[in-house]
N, C-alpha and C. Protein backbone atom coordinates (compact mmCIF):
# COMPACT_ATOMS: atom_id res chain seq x y z
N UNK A 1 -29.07 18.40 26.16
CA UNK A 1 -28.17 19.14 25.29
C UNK A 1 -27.01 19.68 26.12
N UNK A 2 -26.30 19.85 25.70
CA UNK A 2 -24.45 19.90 26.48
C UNK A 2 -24.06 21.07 25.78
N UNK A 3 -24.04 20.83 24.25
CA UNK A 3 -23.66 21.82 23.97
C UNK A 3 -23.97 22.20 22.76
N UNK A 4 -24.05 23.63 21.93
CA UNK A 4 -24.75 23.83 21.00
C UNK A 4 -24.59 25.52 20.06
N UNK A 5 -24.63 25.41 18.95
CA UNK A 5 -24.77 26.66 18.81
C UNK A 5 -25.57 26.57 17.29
N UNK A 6 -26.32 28.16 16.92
CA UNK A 6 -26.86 28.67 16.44
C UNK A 6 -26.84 29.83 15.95
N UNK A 7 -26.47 29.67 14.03
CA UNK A 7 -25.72 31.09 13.89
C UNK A 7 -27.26 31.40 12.90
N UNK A 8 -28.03 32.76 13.41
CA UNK A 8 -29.09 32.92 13.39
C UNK A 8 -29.00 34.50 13.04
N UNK A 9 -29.56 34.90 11.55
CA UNK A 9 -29.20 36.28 11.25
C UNK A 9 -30.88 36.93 10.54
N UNK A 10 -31.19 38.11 11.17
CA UNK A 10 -30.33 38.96 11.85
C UNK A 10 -30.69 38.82 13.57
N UNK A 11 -29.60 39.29 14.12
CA UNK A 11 -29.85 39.33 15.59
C UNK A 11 -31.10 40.35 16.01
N UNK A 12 -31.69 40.82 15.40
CA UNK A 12 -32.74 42.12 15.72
C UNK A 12 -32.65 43.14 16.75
N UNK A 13 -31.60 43.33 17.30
CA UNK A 13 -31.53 44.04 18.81
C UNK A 13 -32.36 45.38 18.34
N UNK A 14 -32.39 45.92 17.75
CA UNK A 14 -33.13 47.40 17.75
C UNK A 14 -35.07 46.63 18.19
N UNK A 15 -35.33 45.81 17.68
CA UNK A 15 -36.86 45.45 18.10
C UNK A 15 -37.14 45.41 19.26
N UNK A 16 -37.79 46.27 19.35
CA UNK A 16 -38.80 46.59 21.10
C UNK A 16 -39.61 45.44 21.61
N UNK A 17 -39.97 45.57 22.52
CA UNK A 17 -41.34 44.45 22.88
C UNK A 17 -42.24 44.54 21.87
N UNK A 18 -42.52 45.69 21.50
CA UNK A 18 -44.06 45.86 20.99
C UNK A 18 -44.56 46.46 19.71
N UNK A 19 -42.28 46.57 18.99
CA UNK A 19 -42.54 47.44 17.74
C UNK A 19 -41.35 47.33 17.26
N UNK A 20 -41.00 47.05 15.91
CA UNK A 20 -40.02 47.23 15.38
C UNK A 20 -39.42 48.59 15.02
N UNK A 21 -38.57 48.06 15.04
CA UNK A 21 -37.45 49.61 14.48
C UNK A 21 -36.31 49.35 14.04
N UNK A 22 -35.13 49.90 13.38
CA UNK A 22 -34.15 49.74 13.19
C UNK A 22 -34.03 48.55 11.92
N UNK A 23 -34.98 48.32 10.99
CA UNK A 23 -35.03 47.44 10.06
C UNK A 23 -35.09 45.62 11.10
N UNK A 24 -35.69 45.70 12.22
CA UNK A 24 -35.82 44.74 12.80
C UNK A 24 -37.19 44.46 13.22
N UNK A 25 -37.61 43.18 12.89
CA UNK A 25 -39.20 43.24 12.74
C UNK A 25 -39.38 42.01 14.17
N UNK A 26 -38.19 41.21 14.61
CA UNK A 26 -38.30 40.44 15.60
C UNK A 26 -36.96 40.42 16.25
N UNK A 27 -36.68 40.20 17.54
CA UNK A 27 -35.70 40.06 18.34
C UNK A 27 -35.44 38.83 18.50
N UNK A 28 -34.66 38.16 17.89
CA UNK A 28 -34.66 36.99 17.65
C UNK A 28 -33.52 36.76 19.27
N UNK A 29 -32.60 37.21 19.00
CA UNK A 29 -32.26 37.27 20.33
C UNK A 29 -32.31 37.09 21.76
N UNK A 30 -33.26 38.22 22.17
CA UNK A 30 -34.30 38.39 23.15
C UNK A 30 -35.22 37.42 22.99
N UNK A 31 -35.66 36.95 22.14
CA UNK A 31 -36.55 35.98 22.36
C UNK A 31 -35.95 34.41 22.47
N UNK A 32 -34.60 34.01 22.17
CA UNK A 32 -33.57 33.06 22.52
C UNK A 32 -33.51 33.30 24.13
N UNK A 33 -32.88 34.23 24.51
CA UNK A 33 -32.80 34.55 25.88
C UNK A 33 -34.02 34.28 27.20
N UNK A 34 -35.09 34.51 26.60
CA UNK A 34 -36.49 34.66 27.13
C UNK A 34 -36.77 33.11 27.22
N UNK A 35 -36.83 32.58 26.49
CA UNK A 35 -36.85 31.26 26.29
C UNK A 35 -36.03 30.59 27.43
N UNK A 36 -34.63 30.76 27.34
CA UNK A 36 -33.83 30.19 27.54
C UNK A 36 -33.87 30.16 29.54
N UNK A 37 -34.55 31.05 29.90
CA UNK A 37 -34.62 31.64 31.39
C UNK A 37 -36.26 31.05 31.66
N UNK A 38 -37.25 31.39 30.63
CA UNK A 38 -38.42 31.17 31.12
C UNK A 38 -39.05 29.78 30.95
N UNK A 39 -38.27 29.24 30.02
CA UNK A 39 -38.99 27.73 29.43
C UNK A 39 -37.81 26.72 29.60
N UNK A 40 -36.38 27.22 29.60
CA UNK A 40 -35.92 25.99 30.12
C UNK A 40 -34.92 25.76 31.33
N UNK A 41 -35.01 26.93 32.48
CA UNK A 41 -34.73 27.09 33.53
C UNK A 41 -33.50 27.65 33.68
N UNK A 42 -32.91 27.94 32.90
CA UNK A 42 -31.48 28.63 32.85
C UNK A 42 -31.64 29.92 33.78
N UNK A 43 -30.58 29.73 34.73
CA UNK A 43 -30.92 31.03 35.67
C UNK A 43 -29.99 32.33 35.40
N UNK A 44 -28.74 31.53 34.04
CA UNK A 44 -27.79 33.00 34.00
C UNK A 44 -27.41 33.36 32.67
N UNK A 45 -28.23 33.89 31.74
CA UNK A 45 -27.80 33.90 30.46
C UNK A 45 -27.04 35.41 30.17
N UNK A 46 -25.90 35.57 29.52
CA UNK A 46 -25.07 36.38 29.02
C UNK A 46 -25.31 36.83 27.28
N UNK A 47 -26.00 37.81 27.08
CA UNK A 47 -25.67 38.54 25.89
C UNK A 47 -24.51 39.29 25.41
N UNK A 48 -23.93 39.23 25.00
CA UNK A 48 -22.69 40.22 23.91
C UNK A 48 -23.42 40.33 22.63
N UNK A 49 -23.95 41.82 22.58
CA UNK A 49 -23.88 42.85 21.46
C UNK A 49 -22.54 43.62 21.13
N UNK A 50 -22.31 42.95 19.75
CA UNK A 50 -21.41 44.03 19.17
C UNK A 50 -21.85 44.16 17.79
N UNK A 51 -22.16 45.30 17.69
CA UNK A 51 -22.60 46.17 16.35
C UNK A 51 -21.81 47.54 16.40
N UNK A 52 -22.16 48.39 15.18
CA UNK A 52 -22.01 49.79 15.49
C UNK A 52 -22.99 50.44 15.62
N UNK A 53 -24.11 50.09 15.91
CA UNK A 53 -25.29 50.29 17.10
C UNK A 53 -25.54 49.90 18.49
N UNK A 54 -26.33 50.41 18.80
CA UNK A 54 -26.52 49.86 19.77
C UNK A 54 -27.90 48.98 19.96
N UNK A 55 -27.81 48.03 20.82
CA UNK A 55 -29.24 47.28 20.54
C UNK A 55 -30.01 47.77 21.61
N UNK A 56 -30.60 48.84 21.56
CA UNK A 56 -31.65 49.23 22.48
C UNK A 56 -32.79 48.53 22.94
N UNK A 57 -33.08 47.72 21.80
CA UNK A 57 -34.31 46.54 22.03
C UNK A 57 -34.28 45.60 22.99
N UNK A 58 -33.10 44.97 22.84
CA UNK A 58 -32.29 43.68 23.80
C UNK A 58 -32.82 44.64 25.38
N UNK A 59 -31.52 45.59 25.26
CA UNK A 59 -31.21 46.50 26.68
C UNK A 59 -32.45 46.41 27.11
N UNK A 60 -33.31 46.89 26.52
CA UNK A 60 -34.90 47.47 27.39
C UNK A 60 -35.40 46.17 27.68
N UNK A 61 -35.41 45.04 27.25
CA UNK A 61 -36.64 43.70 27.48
C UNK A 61 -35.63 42.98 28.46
N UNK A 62 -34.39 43.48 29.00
CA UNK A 62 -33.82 43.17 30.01
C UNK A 62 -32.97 43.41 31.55
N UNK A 63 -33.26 44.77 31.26
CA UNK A 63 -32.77 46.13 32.18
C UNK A 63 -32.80 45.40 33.16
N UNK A 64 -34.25 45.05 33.88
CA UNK A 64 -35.20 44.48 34.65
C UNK A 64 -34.46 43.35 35.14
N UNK A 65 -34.13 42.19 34.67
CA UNK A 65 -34.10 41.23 35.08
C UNK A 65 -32.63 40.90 34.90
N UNK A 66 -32.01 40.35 36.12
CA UNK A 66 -30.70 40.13 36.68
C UNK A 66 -30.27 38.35 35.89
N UNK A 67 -31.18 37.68 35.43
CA UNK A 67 -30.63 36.27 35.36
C UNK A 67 -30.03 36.71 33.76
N UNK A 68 -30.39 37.67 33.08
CA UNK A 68 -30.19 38.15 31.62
C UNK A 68 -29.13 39.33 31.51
N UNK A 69 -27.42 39.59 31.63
CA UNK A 69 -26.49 40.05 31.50
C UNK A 69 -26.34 40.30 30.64
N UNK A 70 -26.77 41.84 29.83
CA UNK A 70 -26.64 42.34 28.85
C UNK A 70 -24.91 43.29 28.85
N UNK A 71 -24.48 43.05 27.46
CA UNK A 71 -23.45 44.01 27.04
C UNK A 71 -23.35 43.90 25.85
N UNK A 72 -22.99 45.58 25.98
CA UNK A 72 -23.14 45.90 24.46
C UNK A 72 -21.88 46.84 24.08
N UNK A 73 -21.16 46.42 22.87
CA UNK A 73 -19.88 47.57 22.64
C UNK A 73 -20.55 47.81 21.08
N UNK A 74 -20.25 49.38 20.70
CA UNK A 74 -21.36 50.19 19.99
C UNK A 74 -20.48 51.49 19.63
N UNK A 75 -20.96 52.13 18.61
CA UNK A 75 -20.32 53.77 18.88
C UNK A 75 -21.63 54.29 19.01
N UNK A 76 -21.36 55.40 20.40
CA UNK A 76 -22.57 56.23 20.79
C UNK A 76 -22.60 57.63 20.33
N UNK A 77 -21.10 57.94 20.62
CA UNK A 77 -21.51 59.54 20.18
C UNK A 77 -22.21 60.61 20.77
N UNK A 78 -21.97 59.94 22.26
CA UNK A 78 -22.80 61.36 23.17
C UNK A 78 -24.49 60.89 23.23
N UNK A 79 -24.42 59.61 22.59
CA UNK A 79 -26.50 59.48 22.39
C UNK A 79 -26.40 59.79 21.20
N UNK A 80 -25.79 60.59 20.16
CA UNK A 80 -26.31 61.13 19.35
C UNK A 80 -25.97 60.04 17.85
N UNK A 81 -25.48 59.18 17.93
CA UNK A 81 -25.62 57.87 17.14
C UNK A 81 -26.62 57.29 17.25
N UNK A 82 -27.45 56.49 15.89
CA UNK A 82 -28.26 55.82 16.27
C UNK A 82 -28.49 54.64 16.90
N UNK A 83 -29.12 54.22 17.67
CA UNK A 83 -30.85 54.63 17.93
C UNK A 83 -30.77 56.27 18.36
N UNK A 84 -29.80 57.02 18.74
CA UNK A 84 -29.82 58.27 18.99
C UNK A 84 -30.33 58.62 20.53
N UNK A 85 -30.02 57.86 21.35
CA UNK A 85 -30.55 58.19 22.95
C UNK A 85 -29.58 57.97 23.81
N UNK A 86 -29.32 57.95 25.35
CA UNK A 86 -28.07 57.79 25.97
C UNK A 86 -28.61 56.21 26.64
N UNK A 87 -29.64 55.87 25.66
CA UNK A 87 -29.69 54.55 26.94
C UNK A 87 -28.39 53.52 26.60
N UNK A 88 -27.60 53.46 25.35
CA UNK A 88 -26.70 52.72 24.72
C UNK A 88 -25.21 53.75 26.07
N UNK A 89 -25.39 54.45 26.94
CA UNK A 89 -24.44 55.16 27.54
C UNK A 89 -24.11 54.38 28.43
N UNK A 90 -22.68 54.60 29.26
CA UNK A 90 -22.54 54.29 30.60
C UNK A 90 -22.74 54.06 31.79
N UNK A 91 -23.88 54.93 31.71
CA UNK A 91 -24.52 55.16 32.73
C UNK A 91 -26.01 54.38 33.37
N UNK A 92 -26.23 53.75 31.79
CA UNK A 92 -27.47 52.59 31.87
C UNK A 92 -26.93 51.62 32.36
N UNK A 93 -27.18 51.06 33.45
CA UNK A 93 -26.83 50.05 34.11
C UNK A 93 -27.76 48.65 34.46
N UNK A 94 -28.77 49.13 34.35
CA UNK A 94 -29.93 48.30 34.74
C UNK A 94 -30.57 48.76 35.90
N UNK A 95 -31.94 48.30 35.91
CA UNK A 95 -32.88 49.04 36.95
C UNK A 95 -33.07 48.10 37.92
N UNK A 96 -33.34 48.60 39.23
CA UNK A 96 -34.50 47.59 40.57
C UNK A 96 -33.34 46.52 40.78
N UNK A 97 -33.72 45.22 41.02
CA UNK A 97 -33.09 44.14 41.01
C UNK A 97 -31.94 44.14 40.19
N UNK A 98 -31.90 44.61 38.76
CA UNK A 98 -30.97 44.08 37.81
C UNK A 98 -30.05 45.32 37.44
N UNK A 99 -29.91 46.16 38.58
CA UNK A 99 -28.72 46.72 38.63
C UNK A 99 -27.24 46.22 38.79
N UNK A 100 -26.64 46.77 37.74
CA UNK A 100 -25.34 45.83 37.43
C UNK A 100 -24.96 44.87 36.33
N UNK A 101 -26.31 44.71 36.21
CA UNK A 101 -26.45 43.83 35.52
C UNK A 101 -26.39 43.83 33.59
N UNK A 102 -26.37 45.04 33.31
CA UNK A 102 -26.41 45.62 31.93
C UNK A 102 -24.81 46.46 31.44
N UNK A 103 -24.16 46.52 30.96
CA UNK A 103 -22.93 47.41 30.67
C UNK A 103 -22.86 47.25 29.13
N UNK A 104 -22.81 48.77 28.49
CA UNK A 104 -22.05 49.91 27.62
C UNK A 104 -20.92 49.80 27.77
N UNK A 105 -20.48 49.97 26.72
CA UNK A 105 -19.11 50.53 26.30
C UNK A 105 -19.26 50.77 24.25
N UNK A 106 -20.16 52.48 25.02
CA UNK A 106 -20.09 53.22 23.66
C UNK A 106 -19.14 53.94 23.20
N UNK A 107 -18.58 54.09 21.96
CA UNK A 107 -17.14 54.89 21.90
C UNK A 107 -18.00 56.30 21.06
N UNK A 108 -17.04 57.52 21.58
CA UNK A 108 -17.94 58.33 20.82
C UNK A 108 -16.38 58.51 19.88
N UNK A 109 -17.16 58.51 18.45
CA UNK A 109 -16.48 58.57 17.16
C UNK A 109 -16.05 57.19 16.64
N UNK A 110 -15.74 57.21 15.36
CA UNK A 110 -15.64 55.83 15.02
C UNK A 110 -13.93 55.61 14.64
N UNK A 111 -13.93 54.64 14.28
CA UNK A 111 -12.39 53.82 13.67
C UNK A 111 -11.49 53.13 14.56
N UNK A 112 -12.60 52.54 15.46
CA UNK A 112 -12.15 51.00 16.18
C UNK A 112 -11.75 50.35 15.83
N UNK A 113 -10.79 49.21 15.67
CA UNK A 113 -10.16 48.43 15.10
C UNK A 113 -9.91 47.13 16.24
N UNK A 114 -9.29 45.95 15.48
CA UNK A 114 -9.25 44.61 16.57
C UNK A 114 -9.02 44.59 17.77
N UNK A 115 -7.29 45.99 18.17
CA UNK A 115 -7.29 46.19 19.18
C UNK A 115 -7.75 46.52 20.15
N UNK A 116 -9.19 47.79 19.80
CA UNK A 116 -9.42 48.32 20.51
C UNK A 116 -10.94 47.03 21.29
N UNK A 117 -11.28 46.38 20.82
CA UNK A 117 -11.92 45.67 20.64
C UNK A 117 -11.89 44.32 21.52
N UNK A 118 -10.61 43.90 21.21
CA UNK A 118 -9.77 43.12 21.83
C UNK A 118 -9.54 43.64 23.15
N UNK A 119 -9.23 44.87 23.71
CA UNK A 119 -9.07 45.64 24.86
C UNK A 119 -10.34 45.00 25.84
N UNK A 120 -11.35 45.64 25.23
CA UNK A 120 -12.65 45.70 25.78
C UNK A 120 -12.97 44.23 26.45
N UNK A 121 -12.77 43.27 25.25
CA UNK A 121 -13.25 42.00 25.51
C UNK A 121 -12.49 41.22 26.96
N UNK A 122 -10.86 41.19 26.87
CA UNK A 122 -10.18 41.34 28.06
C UNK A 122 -10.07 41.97 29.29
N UNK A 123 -9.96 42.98 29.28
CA UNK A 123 -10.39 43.93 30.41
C UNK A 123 -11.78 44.34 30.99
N UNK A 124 -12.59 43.98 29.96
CA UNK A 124 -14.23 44.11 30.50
C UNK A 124 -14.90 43.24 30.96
N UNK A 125 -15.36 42.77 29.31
CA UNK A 125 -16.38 41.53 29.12
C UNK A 125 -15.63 40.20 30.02
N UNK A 126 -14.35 39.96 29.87
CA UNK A 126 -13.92 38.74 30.56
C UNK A 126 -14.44 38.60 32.17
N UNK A 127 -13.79 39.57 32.74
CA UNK A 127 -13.83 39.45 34.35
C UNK A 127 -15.44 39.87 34.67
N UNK A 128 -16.66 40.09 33.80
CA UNK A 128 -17.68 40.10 34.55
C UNK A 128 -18.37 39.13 33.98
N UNK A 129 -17.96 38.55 32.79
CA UNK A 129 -18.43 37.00 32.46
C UNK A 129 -18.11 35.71 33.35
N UNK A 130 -16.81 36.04 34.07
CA UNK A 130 -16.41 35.02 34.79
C UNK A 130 -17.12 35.62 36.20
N UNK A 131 -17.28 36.33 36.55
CA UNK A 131 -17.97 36.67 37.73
C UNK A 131 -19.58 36.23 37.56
N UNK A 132 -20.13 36.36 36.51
CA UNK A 132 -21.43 36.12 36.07
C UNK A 132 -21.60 34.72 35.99
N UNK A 133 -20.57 33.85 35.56
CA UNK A 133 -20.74 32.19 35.04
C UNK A 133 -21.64 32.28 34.44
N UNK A 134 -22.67 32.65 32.64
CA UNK A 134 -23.29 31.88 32.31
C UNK A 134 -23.30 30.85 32.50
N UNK A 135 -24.70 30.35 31.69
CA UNK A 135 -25.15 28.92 31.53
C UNK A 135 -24.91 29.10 29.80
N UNK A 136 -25.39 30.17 29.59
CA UNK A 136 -25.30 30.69 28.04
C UNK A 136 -25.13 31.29 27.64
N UNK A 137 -24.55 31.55 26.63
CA UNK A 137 -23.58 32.85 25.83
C UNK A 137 -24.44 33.59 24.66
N UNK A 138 -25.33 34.08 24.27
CA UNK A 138 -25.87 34.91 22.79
C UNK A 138 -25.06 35.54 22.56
N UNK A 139 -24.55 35.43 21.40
CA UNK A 139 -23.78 36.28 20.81
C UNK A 139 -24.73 37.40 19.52
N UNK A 140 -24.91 38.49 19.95
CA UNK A 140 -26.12 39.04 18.84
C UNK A 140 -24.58 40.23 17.85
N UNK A 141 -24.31 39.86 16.93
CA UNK A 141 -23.27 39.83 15.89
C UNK A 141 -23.90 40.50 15.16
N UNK A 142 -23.59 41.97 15.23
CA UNK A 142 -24.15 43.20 13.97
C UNK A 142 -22.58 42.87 13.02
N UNK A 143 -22.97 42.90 11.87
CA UNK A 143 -22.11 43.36 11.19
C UNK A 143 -21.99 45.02 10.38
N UNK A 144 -22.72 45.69 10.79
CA UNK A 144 -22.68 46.80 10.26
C UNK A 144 -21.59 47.73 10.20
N UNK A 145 -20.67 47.37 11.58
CA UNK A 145 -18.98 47.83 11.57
C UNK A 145 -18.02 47.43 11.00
N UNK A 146 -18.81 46.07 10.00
CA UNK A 146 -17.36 45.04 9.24
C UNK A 146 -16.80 46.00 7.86
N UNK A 147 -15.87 46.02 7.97
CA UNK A 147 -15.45 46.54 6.76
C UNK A 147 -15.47 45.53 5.39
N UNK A 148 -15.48 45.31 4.49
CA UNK A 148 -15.47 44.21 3.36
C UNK A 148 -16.84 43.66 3.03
């Protein structure tokens, strides 16, 4: 396979290892990713979460492990948005080995728009995607911020 995609709803990021939450009963996601590193040798897979949550589920089943480049753009609100904790913060980076490897960019308050969005994707997500080189891209696509 060369090349491929899969538009697969819902992305589940709120689902834990071991428990749902967030109206998410599987991480469909995380379990794309898991796959994708453990069963078919991919050594660099890239997640982009964008919701107006944050996917805490994803974050946690990958903190850990460096071949799985989590990011997530979200409104946090200090933690105090739901999931309601600061792990969706700045400051979560990833643990042990896979430090670095995880990046936030929670906005506290809402009424983001393309630009601001567009900002992020250029100035952020670009230069550590190209530093990262996936093999693969997940795109886990909340729509809960779409207007219409």
């Amino acid at each position: 396979l060369k090349n491929g995609v899969a538009v697969v709803r819902p992305p589940g990021h709120h689902a834990e290892r071991f428990s749902s939450k967030g109206f998410c009963f599987f991480n469909n996601v995380a379990i794309a990713a898991r796959i994708a590193v453990d069963k078919l040798g991919l050594k660099r897979v890239l997640v982009l979460d964008w919701d107006i949550h944050h996917g805490n589920g994803t974050q946690h089943m990958f903190e850990d492990d460096k071949r799985i480049f989590y990011f997530s753009v979200h409104r946090y609100d200090h933690g105090r948005f739901y999931p309601s904790s600061v792990d969706g913060g700045p400051k979560e980076v990833g643990i042990d080995k896979a430090k670095g490897y995880n990046m936030n960019v929670g906005w506290n308050g809402g009424g983001m728009g393309d630009g601001d969005y567009l900002g992020v994707f250029h100035q952020l997500l670009l230069p550590v995607a190209y530093e990262f080189a996936p093999q693969l891209v997940i795109i886990s696509a909340g729509f809960d911020s779409a207007r219409g």
